[in-house]
N, C-alpha and C. Protein backbone atom coordinates (compact mmCIF):
# COMPACT_ATOMS: atom_id res chain seq x y z
N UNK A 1 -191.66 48.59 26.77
CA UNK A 1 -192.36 47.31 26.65
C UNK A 1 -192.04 46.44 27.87
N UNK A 2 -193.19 45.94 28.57
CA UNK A 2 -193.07 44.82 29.73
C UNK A 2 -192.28 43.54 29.32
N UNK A 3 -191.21 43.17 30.39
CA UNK A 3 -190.99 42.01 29.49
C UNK A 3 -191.23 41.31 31.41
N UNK A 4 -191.14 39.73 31.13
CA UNK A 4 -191.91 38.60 32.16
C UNK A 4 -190.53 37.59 32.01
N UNK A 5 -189.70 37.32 32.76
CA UNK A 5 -188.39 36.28 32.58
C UNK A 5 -189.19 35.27 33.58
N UNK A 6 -189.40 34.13 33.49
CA UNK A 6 -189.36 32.90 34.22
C UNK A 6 -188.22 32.39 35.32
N UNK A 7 -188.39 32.45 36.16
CA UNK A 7 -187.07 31.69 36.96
C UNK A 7 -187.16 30.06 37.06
N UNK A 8 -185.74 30.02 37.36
CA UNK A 8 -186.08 28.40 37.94
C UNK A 8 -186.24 28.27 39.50
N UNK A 9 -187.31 27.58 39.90
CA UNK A 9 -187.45 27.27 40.88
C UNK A 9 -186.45 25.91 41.47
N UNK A 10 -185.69 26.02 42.26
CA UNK A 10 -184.85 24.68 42.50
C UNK A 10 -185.48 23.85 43.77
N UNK A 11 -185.42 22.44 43.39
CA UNK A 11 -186.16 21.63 44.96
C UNK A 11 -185.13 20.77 45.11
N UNK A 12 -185.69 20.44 46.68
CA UNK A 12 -184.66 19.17 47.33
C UNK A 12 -184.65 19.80 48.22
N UNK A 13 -183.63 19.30 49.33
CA UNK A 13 -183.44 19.72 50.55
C UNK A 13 -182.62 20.88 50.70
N UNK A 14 -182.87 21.84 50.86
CA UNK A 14 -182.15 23.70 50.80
C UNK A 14 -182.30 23.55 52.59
N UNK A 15 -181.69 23.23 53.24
CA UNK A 15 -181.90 23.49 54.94
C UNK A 15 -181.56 24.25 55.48
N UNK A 16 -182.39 24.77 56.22
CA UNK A 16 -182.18 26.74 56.92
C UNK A 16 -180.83 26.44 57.34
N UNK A 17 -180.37 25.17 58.00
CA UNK A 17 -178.80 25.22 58.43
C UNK A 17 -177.98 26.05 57.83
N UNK A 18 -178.28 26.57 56.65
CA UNK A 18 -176.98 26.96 55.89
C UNK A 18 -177.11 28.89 55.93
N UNK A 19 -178.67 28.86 56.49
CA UNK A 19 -178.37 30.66 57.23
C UNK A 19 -177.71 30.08 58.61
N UNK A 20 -177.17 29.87 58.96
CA UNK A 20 -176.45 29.81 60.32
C UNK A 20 -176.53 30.31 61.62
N UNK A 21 -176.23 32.03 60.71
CA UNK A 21 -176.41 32.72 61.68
C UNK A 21 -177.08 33.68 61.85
N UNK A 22 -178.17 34.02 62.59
CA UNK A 22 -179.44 34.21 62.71
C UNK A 22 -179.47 35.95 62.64
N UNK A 23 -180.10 36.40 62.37
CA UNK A 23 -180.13 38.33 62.60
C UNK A 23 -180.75 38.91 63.42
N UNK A 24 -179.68 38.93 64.67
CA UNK A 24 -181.08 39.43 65.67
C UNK A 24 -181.23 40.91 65.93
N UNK A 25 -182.01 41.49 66.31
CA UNK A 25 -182.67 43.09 66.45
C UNK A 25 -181.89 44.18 66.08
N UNK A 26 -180.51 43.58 67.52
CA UNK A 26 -179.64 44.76 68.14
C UNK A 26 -178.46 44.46 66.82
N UNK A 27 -177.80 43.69 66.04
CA UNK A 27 -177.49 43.43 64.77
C UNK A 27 -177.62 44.32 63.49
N UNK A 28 -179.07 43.83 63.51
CA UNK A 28 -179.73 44.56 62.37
C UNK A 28 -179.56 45.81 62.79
N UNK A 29 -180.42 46.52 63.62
CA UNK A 29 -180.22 47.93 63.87
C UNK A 29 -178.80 48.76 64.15
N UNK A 30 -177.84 48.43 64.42
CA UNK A 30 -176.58 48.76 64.34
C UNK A 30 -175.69 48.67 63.11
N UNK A 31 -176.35 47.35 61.82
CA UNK A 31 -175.98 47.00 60.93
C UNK A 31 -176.93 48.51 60.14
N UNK A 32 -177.89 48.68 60.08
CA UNK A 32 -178.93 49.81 59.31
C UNK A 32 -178.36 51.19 59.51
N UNK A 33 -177.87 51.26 60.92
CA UNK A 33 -177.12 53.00 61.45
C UNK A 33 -176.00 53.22 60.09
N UNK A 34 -175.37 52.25 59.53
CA UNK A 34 -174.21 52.27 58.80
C UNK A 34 -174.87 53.92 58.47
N UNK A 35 -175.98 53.73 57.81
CA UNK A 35 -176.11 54.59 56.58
C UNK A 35 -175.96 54.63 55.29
N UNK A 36 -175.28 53.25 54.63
CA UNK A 36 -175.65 52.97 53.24
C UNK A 36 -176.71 53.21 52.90
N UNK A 37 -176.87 53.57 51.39
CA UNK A 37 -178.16 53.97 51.00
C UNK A 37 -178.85 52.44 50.18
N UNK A 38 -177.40 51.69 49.77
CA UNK A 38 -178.40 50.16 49.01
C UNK A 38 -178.66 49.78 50.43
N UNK A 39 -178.40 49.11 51.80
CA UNK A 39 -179.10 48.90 52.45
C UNK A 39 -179.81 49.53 52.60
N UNK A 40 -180.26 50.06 52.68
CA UNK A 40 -181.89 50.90 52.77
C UNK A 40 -182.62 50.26 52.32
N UNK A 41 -182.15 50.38 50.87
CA UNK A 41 -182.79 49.90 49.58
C UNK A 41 -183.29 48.30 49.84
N UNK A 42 -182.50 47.60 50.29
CA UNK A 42 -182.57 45.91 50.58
C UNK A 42 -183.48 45.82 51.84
N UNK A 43 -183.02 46.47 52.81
CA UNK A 43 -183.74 45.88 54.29
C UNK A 43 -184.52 47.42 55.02
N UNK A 44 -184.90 48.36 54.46
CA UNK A 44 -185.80 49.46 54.93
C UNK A 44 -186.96 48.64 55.02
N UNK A 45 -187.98 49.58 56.38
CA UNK A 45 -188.85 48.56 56.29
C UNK A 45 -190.04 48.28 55.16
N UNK A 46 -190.33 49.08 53.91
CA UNK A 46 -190.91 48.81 53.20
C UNK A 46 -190.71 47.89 52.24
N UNK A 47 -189.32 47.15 52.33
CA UNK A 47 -189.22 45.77 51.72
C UNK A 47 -189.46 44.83 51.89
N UNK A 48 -189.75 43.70 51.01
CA UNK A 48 -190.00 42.43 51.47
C UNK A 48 -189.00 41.57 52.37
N UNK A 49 -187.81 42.25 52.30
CA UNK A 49 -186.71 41.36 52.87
C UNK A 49 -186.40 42.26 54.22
N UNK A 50 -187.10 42.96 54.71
CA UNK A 50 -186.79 43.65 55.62
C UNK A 50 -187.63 42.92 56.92
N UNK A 51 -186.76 42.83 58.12
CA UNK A 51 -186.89 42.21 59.35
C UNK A 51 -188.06 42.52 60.25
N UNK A 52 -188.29 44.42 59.63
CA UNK A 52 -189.60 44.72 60.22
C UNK A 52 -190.74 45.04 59.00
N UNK A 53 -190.69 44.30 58.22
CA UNK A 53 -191.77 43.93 57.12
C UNK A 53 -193.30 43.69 58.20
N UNK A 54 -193.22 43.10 58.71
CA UNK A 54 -194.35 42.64 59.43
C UNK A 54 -195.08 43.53 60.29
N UNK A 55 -194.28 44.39 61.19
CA UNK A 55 -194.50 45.12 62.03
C UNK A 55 -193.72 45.25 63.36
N UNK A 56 -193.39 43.94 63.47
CA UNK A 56 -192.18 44.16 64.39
C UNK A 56 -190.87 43.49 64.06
N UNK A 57 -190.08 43.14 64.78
CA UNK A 57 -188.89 42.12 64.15
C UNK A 57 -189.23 40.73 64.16
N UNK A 58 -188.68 40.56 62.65
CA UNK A 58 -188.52 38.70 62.40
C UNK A 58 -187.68 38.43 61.54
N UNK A 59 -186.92 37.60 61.84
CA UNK A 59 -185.30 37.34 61.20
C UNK A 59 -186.15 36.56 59.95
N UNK A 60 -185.94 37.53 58.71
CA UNK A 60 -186.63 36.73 57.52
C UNK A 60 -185.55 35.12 57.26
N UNK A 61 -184.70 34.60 58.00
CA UNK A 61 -184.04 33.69 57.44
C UNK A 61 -185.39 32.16 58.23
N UNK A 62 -186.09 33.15 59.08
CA UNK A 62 -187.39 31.74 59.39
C UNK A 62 -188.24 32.06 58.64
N UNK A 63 -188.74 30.64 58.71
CA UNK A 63 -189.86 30.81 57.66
C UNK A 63 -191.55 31.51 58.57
N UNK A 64 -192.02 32.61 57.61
CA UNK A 64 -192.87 33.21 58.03
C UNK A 64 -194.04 32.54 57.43
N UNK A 65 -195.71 32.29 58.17
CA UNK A 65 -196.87 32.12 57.02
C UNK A 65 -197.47 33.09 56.88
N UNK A 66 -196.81 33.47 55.43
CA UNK A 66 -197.22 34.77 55.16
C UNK A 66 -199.23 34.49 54.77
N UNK A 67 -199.59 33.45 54.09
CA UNK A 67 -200.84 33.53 53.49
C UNK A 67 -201.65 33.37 54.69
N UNK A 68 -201.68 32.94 56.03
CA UNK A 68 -202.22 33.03 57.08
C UNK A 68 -202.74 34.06 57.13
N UNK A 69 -201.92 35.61 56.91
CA UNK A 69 -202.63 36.71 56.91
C UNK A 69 -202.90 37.57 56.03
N UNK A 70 -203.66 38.33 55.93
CA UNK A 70 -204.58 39.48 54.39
C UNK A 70 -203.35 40.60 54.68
N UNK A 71 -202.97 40.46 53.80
CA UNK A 71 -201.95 41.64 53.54
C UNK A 71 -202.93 42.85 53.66
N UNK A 72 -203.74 43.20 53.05
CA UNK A 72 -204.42 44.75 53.60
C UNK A 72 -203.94 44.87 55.45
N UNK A 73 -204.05 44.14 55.93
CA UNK A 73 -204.20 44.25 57.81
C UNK A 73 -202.71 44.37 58.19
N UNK A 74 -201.93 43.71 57.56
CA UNK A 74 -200.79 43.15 57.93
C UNK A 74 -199.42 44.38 57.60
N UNK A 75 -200.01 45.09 56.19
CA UNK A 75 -199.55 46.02 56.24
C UNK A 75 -200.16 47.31 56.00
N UNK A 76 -201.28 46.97 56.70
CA UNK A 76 -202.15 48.64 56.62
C UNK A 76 -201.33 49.94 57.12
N UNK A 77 -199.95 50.01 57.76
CA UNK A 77 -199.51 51.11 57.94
C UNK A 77 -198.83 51.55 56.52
N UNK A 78 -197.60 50.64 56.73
CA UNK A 78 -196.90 50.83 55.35
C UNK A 78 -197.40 51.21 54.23
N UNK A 79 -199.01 50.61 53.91
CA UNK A 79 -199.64 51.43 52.54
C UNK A 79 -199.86 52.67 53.12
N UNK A 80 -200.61 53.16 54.08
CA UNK A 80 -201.17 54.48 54.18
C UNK A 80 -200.16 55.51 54.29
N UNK A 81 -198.38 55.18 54.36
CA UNK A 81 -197.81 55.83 54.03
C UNK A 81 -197.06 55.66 52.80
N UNK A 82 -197.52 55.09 52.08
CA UNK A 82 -196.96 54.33 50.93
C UNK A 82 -195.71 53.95 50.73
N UNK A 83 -195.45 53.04 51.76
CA UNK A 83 -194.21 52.17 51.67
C UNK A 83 -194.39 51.05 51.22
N UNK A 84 -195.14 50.22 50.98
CA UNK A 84 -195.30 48.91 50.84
C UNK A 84 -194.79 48.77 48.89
N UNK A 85 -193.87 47.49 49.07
CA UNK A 85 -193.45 47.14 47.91
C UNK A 85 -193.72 45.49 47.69
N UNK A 86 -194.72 45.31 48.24
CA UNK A 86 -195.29 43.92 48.34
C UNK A 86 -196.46 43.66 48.33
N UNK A 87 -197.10 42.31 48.14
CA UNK A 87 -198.44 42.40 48.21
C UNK A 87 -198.36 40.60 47.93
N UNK A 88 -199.48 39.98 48.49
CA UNK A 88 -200.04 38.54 48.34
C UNK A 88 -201.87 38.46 48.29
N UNK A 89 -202.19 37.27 47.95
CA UNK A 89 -203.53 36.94 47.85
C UNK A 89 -203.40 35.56 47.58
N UNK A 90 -205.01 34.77 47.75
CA UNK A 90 -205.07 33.65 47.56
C UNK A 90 -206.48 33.39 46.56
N UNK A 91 -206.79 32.92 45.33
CA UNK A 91 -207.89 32.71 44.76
C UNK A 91 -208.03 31.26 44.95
N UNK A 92 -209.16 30.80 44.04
CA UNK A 92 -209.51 29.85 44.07
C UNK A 92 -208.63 28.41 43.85
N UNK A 93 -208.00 29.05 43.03
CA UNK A 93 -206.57 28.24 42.19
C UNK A 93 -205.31 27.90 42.71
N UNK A 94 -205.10 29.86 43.42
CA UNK A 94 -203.43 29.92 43.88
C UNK A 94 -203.34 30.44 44.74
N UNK A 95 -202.07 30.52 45.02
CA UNK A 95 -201.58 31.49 45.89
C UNK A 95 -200.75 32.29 45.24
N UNK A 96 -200.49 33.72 45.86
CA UNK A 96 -199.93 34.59 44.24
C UNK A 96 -199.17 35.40 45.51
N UNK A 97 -197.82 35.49 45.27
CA UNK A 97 -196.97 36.83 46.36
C UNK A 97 -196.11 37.35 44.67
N UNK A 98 -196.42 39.35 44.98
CA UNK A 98 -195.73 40.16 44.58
C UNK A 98 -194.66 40.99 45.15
N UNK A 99 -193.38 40.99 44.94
CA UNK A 99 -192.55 41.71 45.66
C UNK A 99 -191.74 42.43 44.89
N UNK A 100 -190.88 44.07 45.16
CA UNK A 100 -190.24 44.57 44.69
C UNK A 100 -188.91 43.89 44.73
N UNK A 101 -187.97 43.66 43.64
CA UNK A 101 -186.92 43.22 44.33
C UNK A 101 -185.89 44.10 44.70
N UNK A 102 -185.21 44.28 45.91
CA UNK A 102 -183.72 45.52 45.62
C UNK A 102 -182.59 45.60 44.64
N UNK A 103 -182.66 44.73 43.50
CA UNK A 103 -181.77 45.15 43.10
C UNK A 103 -182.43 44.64 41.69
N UNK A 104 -181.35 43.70 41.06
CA UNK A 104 -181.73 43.56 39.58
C UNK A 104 -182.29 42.28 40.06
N UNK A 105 -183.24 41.80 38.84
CA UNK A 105 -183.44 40.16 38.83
C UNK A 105 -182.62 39.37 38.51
N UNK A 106 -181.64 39.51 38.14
CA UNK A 106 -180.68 38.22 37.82
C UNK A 106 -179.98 37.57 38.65
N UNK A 107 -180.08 38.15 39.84
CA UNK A 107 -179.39 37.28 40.97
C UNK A 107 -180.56 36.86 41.37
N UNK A 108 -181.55 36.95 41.78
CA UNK A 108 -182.64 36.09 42.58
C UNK A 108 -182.93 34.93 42.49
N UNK A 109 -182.90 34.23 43.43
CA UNK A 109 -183.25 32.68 43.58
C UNK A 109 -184.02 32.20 44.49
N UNK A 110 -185.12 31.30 43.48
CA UNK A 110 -186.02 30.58 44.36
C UNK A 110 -186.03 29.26 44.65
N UNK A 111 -186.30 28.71 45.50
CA UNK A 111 -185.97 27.38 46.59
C UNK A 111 -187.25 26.99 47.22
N UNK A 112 -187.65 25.49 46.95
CA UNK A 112 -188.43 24.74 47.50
C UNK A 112 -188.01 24.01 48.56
N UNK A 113 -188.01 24.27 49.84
CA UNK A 113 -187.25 23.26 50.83
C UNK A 113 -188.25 22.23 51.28
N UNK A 114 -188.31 20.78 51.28
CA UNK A 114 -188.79 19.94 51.95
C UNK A 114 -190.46 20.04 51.57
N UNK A 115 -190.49 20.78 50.15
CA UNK A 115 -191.98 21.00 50.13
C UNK A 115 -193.09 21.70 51.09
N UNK A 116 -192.20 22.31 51.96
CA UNK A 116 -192.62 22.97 52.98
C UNK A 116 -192.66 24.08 53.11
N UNK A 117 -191.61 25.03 52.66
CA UNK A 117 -190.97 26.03 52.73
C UNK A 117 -190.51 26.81 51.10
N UNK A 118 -190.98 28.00 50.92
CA UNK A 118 -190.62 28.63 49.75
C UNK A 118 -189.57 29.92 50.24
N UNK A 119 -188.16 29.50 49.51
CA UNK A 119 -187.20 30.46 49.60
C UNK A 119 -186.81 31.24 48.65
N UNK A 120 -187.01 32.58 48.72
CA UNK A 120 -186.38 33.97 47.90
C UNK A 120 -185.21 34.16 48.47
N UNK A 121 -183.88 34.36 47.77
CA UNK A 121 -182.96 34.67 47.86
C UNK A 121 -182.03 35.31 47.47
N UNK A 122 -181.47 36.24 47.03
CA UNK A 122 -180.38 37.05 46.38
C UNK A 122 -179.24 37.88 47.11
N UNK A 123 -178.37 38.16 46.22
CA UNK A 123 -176.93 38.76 46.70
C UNK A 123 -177.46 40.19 46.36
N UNK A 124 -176.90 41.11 47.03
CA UNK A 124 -176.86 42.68 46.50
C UNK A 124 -175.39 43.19 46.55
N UNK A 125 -174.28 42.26 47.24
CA UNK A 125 -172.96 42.92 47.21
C UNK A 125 -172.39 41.50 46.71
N UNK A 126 -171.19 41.73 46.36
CA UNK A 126 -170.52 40.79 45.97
C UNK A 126 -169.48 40.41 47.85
N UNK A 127 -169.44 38.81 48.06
CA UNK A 127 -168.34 38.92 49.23
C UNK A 127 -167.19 39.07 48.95
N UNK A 128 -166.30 39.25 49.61
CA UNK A 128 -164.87 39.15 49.53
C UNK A 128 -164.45 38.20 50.00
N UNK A 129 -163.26 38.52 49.55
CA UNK A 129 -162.13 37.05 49.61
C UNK A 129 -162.69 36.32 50.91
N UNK A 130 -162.55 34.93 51.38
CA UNK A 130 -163.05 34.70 52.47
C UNK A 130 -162.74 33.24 52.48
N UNK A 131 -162.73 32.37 53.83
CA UNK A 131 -162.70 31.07 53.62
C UNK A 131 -163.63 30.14 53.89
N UNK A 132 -165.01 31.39 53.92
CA UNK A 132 -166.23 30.72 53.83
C UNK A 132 -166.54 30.57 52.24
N UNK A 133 -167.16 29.39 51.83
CA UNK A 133 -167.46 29.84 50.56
C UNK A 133 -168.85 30.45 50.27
N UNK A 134 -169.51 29.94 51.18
CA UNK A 134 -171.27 30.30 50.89
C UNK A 134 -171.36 31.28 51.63
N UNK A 135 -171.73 32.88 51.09
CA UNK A 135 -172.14 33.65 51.74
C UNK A 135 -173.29 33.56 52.61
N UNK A 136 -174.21 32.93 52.61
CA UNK A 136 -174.93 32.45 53.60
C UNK A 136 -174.62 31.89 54.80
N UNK A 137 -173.48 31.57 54.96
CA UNK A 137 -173.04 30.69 56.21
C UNK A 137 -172.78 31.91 57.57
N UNK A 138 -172.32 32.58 56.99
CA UNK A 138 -171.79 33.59 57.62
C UNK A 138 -172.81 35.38 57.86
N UNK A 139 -172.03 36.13 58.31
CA UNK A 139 -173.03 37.11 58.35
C UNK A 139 -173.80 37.66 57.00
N UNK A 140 -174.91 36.78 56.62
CA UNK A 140 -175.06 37.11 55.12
C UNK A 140 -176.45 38.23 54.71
N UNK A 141 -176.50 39.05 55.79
CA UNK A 141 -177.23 40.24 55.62
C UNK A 141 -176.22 40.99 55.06
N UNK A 142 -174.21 41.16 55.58
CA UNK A 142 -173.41 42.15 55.20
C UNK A 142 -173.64 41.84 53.22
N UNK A 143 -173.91 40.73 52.35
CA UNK A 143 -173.73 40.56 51.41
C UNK A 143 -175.32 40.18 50.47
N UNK A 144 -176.30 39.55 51.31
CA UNK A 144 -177.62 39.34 50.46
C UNK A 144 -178.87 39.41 51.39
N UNK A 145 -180.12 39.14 50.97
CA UNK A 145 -181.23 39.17 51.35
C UNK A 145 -181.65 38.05 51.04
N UNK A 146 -182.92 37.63 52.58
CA UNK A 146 -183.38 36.15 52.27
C UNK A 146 -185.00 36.34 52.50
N UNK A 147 -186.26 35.26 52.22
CA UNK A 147 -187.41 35.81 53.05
C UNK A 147 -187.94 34.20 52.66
N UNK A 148 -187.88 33.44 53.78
CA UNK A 148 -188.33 31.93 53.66
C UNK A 148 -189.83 31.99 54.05
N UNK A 149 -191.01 31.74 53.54
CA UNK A 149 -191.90 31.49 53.61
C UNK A 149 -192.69 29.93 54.03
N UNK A 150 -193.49 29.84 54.67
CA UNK A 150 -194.54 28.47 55.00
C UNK A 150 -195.43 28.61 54.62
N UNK A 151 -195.54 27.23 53.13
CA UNK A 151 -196.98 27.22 52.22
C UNK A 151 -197.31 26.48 53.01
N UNK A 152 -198.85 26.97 52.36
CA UNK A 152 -200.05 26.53 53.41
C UNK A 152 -200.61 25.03 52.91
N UNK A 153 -201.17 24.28 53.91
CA UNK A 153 -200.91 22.81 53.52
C UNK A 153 -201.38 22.31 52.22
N UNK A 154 -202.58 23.29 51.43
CA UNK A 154 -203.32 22.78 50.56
C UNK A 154 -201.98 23.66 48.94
N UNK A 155 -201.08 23.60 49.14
CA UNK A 155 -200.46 24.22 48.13
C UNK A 155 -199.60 23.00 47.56
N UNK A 156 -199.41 22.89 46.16
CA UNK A 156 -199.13 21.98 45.50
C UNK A 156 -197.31 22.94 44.76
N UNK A 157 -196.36 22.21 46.11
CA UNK A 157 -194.79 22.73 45.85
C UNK A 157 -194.70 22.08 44.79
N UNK A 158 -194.72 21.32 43.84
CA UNK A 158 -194.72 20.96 42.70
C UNK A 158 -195.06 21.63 41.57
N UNK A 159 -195.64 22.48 41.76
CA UNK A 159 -195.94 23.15 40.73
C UNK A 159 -195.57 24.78 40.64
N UNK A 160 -194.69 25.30 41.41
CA UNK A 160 -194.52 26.79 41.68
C UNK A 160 -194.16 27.16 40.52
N UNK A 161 -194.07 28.82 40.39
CA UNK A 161 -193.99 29.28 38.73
C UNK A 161 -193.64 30.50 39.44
N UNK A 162 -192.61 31.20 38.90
CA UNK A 162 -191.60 32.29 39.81
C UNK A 162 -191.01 32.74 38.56
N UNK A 163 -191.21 34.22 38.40
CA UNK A 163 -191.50 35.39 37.26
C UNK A 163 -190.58 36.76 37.88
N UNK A 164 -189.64 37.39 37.05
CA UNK A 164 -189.45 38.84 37.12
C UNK A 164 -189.57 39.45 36.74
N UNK A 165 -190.96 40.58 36.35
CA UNK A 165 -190.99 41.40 35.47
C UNK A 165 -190.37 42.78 35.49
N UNK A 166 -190.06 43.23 34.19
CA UNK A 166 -189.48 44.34 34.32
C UNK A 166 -187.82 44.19 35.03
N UNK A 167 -187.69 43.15 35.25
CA UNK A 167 -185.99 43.16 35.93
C UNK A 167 -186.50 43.50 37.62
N UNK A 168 -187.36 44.03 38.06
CA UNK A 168 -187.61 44.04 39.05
C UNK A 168 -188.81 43.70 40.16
N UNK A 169 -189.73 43.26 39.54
CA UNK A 169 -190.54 43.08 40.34
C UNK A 169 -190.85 41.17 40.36
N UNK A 170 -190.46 40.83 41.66
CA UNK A 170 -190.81 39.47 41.43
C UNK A 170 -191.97 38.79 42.01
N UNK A 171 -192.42 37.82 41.23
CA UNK A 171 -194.12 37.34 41.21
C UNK A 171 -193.91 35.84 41.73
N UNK A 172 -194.19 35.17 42.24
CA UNK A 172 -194.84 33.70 42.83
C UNK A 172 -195.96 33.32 42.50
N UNK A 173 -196.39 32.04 42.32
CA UNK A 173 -197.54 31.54 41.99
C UNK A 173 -197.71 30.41 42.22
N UNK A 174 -198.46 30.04 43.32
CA UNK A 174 -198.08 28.55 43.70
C UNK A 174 -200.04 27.71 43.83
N UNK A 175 -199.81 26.76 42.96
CA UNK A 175 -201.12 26.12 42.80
C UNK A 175 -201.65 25.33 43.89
N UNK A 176 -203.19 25.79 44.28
CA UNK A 176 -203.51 24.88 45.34
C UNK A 176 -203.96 23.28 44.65
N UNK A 177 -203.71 22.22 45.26
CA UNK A 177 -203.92 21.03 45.45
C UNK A 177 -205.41 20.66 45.08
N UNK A 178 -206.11 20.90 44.65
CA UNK A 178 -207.43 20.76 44.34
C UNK A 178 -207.60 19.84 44.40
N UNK A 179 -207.28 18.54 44.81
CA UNK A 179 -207.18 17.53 45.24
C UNK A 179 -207.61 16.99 46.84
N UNK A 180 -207.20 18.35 47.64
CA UNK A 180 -207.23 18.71 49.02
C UNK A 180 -208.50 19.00 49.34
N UNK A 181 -209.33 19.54 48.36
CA UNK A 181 -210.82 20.58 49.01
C UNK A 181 -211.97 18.92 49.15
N UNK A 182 -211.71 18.15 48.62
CA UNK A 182 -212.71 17.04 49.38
C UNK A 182 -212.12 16.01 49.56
N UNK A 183 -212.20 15.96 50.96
CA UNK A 183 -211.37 14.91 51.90
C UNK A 183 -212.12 13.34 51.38
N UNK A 184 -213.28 13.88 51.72
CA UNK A 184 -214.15 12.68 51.97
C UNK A 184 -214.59 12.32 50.48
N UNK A 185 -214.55 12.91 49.21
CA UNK A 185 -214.63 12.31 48.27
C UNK A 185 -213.22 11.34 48.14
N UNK A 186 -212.08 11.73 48.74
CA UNK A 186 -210.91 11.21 48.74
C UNK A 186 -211.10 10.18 49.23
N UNK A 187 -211.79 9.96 50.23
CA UNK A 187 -212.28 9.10 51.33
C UNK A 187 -212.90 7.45 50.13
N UNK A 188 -213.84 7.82 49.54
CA UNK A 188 -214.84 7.56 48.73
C UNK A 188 -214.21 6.22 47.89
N UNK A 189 -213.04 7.07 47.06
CA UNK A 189 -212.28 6.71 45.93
C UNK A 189 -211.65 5.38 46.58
N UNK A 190 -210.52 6.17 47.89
CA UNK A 190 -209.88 4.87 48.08
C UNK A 190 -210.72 3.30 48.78
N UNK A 191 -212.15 3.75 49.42
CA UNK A 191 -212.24 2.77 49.43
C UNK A 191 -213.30 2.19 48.62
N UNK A 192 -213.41 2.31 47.58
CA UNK A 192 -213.79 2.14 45.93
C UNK A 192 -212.68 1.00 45.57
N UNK A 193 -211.20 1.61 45.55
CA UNK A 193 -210.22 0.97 45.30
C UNK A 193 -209.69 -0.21 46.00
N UNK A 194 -209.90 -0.33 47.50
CA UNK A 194 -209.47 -1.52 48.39
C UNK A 194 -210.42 -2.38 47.92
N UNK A 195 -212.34 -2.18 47.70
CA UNK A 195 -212.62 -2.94 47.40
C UNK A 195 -212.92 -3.89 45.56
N UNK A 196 -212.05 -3.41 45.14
CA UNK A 196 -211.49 -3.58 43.74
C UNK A 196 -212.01 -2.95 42.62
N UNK A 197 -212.59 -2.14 43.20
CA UNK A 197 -213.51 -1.14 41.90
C UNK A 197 -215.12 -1.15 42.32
N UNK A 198 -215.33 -0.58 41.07
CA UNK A 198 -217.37 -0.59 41.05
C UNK A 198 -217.45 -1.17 39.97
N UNK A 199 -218.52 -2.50 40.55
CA UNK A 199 -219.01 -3.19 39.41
C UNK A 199 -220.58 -2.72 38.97
């Protein structure tokens, strides 16, 4: 039986400051040689949290716009070899991103930064002793996965709705602003309102 857990989405100011330190190419790829098999699992490139998700490298700790582009194009390789564990679209209503997650759902966390920015986040190792406390501060590919996204202007961060089904697959759903699609009726209203109504 399918089961659907709700997350909480948390807002306020979440500031990339606190990835610190950035993952660059020669990193990652020396970090991947390890040969662990859960990294694989977390940052191979058919994951969402993986650096070459896109096609080439991008430190998922920036924010990417993912809805800018049609996922068919974006990852037309990865499906035709059937790697892809992701997928997005946009209807009339929303915006909708599906992703596998690497591990279980109960660590995953989602983050509204500045209304700007939608953050997925989770641990896959536990850190060790340390006198950092936030695994994020520090090299936090050795301990979790991140993938910060840029909603697109007509998306209403107020209203996101963030789902794990099955323990693993996690869903986004973020409502467009319908408010946004006529400027100029917007236009209309307020100056309806400066001049004190319609009599």
């Amino acid at each position: 039986m399918a089961s659907r857990k709700p997350l909480d989405v948390h807002r306020g100011d979440q500031s990339p400051q606190k990835w610190r330190i950035p993952l660059g190419e020669d990193v990652f790829k020396s970090f991947l040689s390890q040969g662990c098999p859960t990294v694989h699992k977390v940052f191979d490139e058919g994951s969402f949290f993986s650096p070459l998700l896109f096609g080439k490298f991008f430190d998922p700790s920036d924010a990417f716009p993912l809805w800018e582009f049609e996922s068919d194009i974006l990852l037309s390789n990865l499906r035709s070899s059937g790697q892809s564990t992701v997928d997005w679209f946009q209807s009339d209503q929303e915006y909708v991103l599906k992703a596998d997650l690497p591990g279980s759902g109960n660590n995953v966390q989602v983050f509204v930064d500045k209304g700007k920015v939608v953050e997925i986040s989770g641990q896959w190792r536990q850190q060790r002793e340390s006198k950092i406390q936030d695994w994020r501060s520090g090299h936090w590919w050795e301990y979790g996965y991140v993938r910060r996204l840029e909603m697109p202007e007509d998306a209403d961060s107020r209203k996101i709705e963030a789902y794990v089904n099955n323990d693993v697959h996690l869903e986004i759903r973020i409502p467009k602003d319908l408010l946004d699609d006529n400027p100029q009726g917007n236009e209309i209203v307020a100056a309806k309102d400066s001049e004190g109504g319609v009599n």
